[in-house]
C-alpha atoms as a PDB file:
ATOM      1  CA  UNK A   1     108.138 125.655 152.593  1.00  0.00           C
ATOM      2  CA  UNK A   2     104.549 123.502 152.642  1.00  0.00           C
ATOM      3  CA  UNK A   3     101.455 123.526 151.187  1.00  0.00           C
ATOM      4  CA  UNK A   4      98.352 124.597 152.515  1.00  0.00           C
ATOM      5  CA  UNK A   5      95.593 122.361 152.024  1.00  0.00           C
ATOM      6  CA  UNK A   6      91.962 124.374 152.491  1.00  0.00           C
ATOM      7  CA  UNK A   7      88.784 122.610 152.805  1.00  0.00           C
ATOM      8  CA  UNK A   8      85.466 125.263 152.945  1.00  0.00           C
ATOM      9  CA  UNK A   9      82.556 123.831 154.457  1.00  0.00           C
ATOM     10  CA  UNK A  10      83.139 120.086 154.651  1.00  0.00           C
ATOM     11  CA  UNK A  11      80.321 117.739 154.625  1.00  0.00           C
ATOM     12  CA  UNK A  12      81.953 113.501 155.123  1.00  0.00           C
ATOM     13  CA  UNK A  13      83.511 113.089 158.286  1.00  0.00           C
ATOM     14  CA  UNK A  14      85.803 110.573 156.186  1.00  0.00           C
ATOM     15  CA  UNK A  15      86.846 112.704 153.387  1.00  0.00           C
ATOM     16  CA  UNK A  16      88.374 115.078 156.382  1.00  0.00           C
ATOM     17  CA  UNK A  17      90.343 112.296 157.869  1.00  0.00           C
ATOM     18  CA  UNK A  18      91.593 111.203 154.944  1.00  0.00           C
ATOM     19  CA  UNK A  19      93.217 114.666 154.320  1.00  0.00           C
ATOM     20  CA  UNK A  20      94.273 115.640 157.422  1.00  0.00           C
ATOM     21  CA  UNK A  21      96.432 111.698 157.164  1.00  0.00           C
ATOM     22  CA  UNK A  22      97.358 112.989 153.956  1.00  0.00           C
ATOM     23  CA  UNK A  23      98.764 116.149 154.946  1.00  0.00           C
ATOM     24  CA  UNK A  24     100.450 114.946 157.639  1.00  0.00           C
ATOM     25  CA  UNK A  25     102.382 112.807 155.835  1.00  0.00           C
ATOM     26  CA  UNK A  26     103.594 114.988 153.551  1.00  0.00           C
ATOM     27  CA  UNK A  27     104.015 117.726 155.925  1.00  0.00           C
ATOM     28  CA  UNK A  28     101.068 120.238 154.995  1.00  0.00           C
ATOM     29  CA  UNK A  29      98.943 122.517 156.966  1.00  0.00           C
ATOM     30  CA  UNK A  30      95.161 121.816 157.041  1.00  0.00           C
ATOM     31  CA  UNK A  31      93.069 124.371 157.067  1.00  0.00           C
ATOM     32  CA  UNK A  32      89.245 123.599 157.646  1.00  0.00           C
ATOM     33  CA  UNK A  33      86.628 126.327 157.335  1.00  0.00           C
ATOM     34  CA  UNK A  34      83.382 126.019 159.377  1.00  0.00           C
ATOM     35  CA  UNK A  35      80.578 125.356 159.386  1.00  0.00           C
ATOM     36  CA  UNK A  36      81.332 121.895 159.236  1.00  0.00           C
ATOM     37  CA  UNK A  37      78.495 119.485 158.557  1.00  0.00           C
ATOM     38  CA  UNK A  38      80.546 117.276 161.877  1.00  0.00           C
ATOM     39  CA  UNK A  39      82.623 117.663 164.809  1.00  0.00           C
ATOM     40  CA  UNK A  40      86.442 117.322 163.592  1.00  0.00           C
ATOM     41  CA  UNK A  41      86.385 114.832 167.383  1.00  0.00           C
ATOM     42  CA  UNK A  42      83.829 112.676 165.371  1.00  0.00           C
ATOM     43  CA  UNK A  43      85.020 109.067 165.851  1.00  0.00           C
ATOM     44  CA  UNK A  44      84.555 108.728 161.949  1.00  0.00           C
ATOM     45  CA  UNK A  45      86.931 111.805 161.551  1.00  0.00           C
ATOM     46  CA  UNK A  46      89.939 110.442 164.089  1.00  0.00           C
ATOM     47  CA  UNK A  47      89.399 106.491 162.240  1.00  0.00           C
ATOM     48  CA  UNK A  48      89.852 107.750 158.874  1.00  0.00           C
ATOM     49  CA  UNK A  49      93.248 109.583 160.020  1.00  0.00           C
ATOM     50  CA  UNK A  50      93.934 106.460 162.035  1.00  0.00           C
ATOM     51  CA  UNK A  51      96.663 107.195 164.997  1.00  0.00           C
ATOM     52  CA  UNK A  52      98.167 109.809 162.602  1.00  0.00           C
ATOM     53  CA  UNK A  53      96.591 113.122 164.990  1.00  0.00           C
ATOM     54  CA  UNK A  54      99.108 114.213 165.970  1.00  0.00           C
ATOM     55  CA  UNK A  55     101.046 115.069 163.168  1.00  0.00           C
ATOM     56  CA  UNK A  56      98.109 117.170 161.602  1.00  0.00           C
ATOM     57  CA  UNK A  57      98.835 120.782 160.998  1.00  0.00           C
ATOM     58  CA  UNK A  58      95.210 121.800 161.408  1.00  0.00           C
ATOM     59  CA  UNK A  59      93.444 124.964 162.454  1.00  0.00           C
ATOM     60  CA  UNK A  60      89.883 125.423 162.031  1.00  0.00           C
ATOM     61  CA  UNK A  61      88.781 128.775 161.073  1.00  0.00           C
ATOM     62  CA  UNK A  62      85.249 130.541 161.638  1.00  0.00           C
ATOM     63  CA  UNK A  63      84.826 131.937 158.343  1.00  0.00           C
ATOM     64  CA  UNK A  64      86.659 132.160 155.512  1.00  0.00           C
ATOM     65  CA  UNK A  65      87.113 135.854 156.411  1.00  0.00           C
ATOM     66  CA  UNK A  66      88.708 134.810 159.304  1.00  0.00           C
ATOM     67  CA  UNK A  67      90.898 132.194 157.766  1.00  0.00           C
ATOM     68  CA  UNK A  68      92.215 135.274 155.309  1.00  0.00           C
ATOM     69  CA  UNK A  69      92.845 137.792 157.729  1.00  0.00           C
ATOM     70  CA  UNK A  70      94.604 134.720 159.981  1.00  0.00           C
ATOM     71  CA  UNK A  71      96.700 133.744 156.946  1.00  0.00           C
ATOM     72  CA  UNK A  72      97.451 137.144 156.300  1.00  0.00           C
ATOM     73  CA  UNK A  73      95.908 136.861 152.452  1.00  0.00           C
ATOM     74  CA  UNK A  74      96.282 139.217 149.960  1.00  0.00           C
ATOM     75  CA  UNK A  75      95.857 139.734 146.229  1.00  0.00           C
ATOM     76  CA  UNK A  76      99.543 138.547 146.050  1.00  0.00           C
ATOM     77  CA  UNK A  77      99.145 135.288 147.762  1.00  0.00           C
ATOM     78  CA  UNK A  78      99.190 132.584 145.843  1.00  0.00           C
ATOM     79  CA  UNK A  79      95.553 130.999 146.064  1.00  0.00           C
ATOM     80  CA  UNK A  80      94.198 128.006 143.610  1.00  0.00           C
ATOM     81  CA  UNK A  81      90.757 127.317 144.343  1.00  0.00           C
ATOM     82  CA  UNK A  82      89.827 123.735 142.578  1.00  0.00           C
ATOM     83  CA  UNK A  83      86.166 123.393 141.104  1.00  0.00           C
ATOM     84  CA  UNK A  84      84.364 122.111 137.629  1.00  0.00           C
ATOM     85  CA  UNK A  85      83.180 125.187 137.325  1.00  0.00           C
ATOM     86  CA  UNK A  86      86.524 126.074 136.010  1.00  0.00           C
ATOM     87  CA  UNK A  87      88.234 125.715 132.473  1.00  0.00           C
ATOM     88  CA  UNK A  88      91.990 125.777 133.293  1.00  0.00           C
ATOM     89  CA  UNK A  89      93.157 122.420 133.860  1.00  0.00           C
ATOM     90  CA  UNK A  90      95.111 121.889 137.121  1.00  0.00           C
ATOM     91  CA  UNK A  91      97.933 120.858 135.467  1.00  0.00           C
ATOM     92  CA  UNK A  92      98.127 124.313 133.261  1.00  0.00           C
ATOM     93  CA  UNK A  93      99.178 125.941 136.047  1.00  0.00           C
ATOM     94  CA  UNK A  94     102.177 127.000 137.919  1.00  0.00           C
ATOM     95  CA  UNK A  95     102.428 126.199 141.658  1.00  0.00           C
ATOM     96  CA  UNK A  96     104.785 127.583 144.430  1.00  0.00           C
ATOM     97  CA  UNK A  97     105.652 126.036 147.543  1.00  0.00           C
ATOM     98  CA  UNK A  98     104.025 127.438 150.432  1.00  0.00           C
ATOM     99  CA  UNK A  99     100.389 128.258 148.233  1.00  0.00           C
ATOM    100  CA  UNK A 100      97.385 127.444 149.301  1.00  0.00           C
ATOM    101  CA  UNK A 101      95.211 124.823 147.210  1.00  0.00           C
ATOM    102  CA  UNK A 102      91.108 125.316 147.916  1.00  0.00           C
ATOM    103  CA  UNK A 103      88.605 123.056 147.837  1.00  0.00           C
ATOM    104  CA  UNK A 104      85.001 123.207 148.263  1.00  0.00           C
ATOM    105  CA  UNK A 105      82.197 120.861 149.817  1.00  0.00           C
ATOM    106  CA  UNK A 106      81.425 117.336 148.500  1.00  0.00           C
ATOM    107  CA  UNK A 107      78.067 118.623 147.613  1.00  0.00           C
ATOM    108  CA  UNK A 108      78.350 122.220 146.684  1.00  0.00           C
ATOM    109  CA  UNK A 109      81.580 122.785 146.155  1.00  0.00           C
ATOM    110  CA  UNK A 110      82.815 126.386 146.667  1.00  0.00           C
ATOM    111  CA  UNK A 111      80.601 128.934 147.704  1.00  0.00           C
ATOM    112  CA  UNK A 112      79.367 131.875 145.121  1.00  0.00           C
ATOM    113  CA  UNK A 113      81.261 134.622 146.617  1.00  0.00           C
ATOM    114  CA  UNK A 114      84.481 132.993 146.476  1.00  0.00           C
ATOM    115  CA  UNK A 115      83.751 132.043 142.341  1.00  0.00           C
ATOM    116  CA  UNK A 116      82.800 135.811 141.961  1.00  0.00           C
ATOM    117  CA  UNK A 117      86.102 137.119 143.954  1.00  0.00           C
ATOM    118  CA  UNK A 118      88.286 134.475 142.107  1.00  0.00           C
ATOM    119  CA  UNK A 119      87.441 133.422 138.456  1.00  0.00           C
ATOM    120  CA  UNK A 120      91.247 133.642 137.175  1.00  0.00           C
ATOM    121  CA  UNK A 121      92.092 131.472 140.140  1.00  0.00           C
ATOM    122  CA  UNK A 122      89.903 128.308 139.327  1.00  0.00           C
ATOM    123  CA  UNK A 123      91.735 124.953 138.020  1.00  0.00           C
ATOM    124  CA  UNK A 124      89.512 121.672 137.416  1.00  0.00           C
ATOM    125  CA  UNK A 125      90.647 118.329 137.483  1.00  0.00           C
ATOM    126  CA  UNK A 126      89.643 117.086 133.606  1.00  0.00           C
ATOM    127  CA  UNK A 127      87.307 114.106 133.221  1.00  0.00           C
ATOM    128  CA  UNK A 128      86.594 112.125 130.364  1.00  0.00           C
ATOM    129  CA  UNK A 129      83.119 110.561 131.485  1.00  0.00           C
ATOM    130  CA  UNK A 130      80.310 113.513 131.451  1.00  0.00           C
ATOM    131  CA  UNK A 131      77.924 111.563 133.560  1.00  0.00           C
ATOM    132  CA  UNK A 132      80.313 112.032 136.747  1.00  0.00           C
ATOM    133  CA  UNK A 133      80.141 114.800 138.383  1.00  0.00           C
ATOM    134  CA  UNK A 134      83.178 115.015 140.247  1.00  0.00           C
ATOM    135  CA  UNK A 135      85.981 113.437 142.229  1.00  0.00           C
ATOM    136  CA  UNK A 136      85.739 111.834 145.651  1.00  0.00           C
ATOM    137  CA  UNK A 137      87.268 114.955 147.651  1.00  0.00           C
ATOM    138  CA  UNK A 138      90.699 112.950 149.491  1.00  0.00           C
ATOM    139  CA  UNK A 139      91.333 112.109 145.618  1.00  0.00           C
ATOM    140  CA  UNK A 140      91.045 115.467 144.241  1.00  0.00           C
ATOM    141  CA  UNK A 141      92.929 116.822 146.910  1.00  0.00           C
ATOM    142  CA  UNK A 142      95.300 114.225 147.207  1.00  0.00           C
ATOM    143  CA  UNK A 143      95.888 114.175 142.797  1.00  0.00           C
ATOM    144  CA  UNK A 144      96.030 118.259 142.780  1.00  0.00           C
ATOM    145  CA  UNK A 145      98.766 118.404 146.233  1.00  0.00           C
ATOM    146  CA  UNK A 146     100.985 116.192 144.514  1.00  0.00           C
ATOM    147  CA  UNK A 147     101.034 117.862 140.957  1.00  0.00           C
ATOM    148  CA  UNK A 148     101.919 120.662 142.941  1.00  0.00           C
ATOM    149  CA  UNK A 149     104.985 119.218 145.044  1.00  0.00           C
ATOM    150  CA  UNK A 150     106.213 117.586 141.943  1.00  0.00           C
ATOM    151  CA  UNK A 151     106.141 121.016 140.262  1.00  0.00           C
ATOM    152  CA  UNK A 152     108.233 122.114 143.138  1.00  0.00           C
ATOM    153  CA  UNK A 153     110.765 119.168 143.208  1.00  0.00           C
ATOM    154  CA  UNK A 154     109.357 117.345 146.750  1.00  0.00           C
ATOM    155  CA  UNK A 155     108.729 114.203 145.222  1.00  0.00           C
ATOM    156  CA  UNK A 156     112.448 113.497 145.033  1.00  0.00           C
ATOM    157  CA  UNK A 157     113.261 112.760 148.323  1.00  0.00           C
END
């Protein structure tokens, strides 16, 4: 069973390539939330992914009301939403194959609502230098996707 990447609300056309190449090579589904700050057909978008299309998993959801009630979500699914706003480290917790990892905007991050909904959800990639803010997006998401599949024995084959 695979991961489910979740980006809410991207903003770089490039960041979004980058992932969707990453998840297709490791066999993920890509889950994009709009409004997105570009059209996922954005020549920047399709470069950064290279000729790799076709192997993305991807639907783009409406809302992220619509992505839960599409996913069939409930307070049983296994949900990590990744943000500095949190104090669990990433690698504190415990991830399943077939969860979904959550990430927020480059500028933003994740909305309000969602903090509110899920504080005991909320990991943060640790960082030694307090003048930087945060990680480019591709490398949180790709440093967080592959703690997870090593926790689940995928890095072995």
């Amino acid at each position: 069973m695979s991961f489910h990447v979740v980006l809410v609300h991207p903003l770089i056309p490039q960041n979004t390539g980058n992932i969707a190449r990453l998840t297709a090579a490791t066999g993920c589904y890509l889950h994009v939330i709009e409004p997105l700050a570009f059209e996922i057909s954005d020549r920047q978008v399709k470069r950064a992914g290279l000729d790799y299309w076709p192997e993305v998993k991807l639907t783009v959801h409406p809302s992220w009301d619509a992505f839960l009630e599409s996913q069939q979500i409930t307070a049983t699914s296994e949900l990590w939403f990744f943000t500095k706003k949190a104090t669990a480290s990433y690698h504190r917790a415990t991830f399943k194959a077939g969860c979904y990892l959550v990430y927020g905007n480059e500028s933003e991050g994740l909305p309000e609502a969602i903090h509110a909904q899920y504080q005991e959800r909320r990991l943060l990639i640790p960082m030694d230098n307090p003048n930087i803010r945060s990680l480019n997006l591709s490398n949180a998401v790709a440093l967080t996707l592959f703690e997870a599949r090593r926790q689940c024995g995928m890095l072995d084959r």
